[in-house]
Structures are given as C-alpha cells and as structure tokens.
N, C-alpha and C. Protein backbone atom coordinates (compact mmCIF):
# COMPACT_ATOMS: atom_id res chain seq x y z
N UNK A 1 2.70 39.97 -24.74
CA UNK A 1 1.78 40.41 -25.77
C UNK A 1 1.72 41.92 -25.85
N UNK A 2 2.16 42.38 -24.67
CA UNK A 2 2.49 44.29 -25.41
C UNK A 2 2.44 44.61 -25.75
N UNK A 3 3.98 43.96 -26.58
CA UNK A 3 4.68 44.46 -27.77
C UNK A 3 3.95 44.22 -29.25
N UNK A 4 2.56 43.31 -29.23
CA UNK A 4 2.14 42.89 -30.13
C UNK A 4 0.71 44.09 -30.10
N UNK A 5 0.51 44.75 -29.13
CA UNK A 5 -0.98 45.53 -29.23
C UNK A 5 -1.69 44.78 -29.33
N UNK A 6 -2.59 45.40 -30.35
CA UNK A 6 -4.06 44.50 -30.69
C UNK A 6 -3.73 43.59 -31.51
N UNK A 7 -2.45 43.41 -32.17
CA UNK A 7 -2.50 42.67 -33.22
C UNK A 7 -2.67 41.14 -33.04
N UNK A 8 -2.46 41.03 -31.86
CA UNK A 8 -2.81 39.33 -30.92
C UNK A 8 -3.71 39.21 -31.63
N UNK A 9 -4.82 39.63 -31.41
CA UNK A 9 -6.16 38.62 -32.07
C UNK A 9 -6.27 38.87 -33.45
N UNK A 10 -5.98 39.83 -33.96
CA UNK A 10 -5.72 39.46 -35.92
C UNK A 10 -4.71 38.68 -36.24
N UNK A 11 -3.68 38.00 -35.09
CA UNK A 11 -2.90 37.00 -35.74
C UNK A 11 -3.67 35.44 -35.26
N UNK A 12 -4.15 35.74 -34.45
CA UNK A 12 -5.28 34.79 -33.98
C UNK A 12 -6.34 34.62 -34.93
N UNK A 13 -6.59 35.38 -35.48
CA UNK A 13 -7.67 35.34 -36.42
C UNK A 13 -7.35 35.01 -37.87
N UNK A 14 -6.12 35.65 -38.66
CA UNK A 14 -5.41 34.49 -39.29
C UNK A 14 -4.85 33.32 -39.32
N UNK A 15 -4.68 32.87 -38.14
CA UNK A 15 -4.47 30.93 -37.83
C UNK A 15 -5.54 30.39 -38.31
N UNK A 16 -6.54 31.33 -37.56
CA UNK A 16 -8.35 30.50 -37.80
C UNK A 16 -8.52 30.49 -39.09
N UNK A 17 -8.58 31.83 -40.05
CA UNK A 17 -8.35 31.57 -41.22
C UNK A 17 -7.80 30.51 -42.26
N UNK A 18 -6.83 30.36 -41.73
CA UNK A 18 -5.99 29.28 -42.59
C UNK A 18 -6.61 28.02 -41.97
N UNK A 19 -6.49 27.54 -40.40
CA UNK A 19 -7.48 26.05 -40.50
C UNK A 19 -8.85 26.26 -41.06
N UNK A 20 -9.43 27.29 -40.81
CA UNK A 20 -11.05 27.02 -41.60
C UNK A 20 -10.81 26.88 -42.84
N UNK A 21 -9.57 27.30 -43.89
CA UNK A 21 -9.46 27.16 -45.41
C UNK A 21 -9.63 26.20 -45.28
N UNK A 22 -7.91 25.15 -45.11
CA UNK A 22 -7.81 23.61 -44.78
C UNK A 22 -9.45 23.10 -44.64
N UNK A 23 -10.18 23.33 -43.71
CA UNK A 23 -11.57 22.15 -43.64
C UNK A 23 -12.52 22.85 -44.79
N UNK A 24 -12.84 23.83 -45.05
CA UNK A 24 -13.30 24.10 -46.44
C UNK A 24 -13.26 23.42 -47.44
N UNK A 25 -11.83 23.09 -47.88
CA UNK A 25 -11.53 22.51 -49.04
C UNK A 25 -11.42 20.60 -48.77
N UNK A 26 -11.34 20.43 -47.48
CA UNK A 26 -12.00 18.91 -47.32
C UNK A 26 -13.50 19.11 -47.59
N UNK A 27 -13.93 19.73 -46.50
CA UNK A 27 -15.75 19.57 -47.31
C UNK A 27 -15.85 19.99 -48.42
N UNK A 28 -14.93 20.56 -49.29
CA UNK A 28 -15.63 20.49 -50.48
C UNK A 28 -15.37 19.00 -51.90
N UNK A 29 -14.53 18.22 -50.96
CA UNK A 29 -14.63 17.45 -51.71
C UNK A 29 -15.69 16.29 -51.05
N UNK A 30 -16.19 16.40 -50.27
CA UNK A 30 -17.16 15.59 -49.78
C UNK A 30 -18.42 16.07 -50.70
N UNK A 31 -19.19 14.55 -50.51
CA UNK A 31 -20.48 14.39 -51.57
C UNK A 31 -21.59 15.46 -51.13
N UNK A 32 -21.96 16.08 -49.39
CA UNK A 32 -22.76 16.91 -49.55
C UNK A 32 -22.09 18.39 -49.08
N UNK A 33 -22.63 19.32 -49.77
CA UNK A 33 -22.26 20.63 -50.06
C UNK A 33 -22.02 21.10 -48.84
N UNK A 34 -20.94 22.29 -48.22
CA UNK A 34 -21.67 22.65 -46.95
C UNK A 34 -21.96 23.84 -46.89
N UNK A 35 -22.61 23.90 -45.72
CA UNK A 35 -24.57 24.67 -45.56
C UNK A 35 -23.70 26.32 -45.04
N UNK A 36 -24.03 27.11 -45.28
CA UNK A 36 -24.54 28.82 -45.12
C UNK A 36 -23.64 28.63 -43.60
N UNK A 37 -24.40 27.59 -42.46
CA UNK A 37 -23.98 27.80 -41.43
C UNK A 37 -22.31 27.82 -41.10
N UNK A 38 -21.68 26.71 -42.13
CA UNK A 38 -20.04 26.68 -41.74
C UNK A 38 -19.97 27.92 -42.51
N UNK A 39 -20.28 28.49 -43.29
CA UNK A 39 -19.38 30.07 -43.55
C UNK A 39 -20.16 30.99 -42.18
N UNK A 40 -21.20 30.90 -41.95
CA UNK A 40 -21.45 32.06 -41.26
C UNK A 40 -20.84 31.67 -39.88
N UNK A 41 -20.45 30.55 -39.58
CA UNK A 41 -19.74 30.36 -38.43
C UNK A 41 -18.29 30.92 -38.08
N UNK A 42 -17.57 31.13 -39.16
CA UNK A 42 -16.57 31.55 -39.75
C UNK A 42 -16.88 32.97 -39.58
N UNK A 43 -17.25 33.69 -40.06
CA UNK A 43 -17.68 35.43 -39.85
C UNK A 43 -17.74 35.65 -38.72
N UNK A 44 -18.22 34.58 -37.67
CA UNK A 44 -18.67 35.00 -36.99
C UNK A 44 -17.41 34.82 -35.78
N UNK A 45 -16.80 34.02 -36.01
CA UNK A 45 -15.18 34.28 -35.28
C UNK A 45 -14.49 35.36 -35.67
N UNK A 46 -14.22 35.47 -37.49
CA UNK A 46 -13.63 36.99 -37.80
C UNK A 46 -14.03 38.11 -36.77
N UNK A 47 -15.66 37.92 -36.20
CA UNK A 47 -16.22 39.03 -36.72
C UNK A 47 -15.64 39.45 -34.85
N UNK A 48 -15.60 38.52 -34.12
CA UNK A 48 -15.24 37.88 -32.66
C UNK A 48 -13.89 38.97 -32.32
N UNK A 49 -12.62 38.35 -32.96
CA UNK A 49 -12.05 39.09 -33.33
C UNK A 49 -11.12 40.33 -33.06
N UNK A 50 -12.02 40.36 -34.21
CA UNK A 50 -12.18 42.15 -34.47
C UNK A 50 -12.92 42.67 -33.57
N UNK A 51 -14.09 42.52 -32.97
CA UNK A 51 -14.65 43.20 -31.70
C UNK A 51 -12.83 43.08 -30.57
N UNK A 52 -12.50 41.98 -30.61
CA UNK A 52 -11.64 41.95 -29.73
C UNK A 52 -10.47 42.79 -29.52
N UNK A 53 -10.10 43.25 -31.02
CA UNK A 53 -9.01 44.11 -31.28
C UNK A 53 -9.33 45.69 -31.25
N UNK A 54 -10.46 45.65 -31.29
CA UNK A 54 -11.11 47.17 -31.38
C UNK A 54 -11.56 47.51 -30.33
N UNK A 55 -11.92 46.91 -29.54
CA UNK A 55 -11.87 47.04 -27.90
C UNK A 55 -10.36 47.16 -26.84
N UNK A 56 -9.61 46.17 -27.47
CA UNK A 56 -8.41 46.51 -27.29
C UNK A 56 -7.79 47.72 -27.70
N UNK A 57 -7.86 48.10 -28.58
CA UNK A 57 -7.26 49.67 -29.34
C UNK A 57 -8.37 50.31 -28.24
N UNK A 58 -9.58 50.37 -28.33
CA UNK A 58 -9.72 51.64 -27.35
C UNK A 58 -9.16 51.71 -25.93
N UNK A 59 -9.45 50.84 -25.35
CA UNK A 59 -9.49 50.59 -24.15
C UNK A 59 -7.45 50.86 -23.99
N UNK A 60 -6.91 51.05 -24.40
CA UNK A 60 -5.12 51.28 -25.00
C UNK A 60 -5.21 52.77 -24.98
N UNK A 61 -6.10 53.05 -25.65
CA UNK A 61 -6.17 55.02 -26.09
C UNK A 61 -6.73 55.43 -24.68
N UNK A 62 -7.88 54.95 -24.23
CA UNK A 62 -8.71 55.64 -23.01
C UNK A 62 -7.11 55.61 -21.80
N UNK A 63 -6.44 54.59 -21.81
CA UNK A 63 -5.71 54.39 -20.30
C UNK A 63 -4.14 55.70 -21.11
N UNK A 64 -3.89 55.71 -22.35
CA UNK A 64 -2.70 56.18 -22.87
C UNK A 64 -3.17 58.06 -22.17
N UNK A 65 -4.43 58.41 -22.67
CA UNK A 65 -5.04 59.80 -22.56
C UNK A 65 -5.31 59.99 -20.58
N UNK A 66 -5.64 59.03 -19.98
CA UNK A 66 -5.13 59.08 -18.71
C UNK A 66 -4.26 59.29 -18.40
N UNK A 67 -3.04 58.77 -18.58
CA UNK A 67 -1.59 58.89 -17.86
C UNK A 67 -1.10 60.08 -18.42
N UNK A 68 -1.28 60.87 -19.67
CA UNK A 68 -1.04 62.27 -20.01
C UNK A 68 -2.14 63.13 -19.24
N UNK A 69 -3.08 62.93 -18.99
CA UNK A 69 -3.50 64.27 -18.32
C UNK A 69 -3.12 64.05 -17.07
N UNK A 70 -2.29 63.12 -16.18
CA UNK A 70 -2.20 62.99 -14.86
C UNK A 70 -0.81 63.13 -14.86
C-alpha cells in the first residue's frame, strides 16, 4: 500500500460508494421511502474516510520533514 499513499482509503471509499448506489436504488424501488438515516449513514463513512486519508497525508509529511532535518 505505499505505493498507493493515502489513496487506499479514497479507493476504499469509492467501492463503498458504488455498493451504497447498488442498495439505494433497490430501496428505492421498495414501497417505503428510505429515512435521512441511510444517507446520513453514508456521509458518515465518506466522511470516515477522508479523516483517514488526511491523517494519513499528515502523519506522511510530519515523518518525510523528520528524515530531512536528520
């Protein structure tokens, strides 16, 4: 995963994307609507993430700016 950086979990996070489409569009053909909570459940993995990748990018810069001043 290295060679991939942070991008691991934004490709992780587009898989999720695409199965949460897929069950989206089953519940939406089902008779009751679905509720606020399956989208905000959804954000809330995006949102997962992206904390994950942006922690990764720093935590990449903090150890890169170490090994140059040493």
């Amino acid at each position: 995963m290295e060679e991939l950086g942070a991008q691991w979990a934004m490709i992780l996070s587009g898989g999720q994307s695409a199965i949460v489409g897929v069950l989206f569009i089953v519940q939406a053909r089902m008779p009751m609507p679905p509720s606020i909570t399956d989208v905000a459940g959804y954000a809330a993995g995006g949102a997962f993430y992206f904390l994950i990748s942006s922690v990764w990018l720093t935590v990449g810069g903090l150890r890169r700016k170490a090994a140059e001043a040493s």
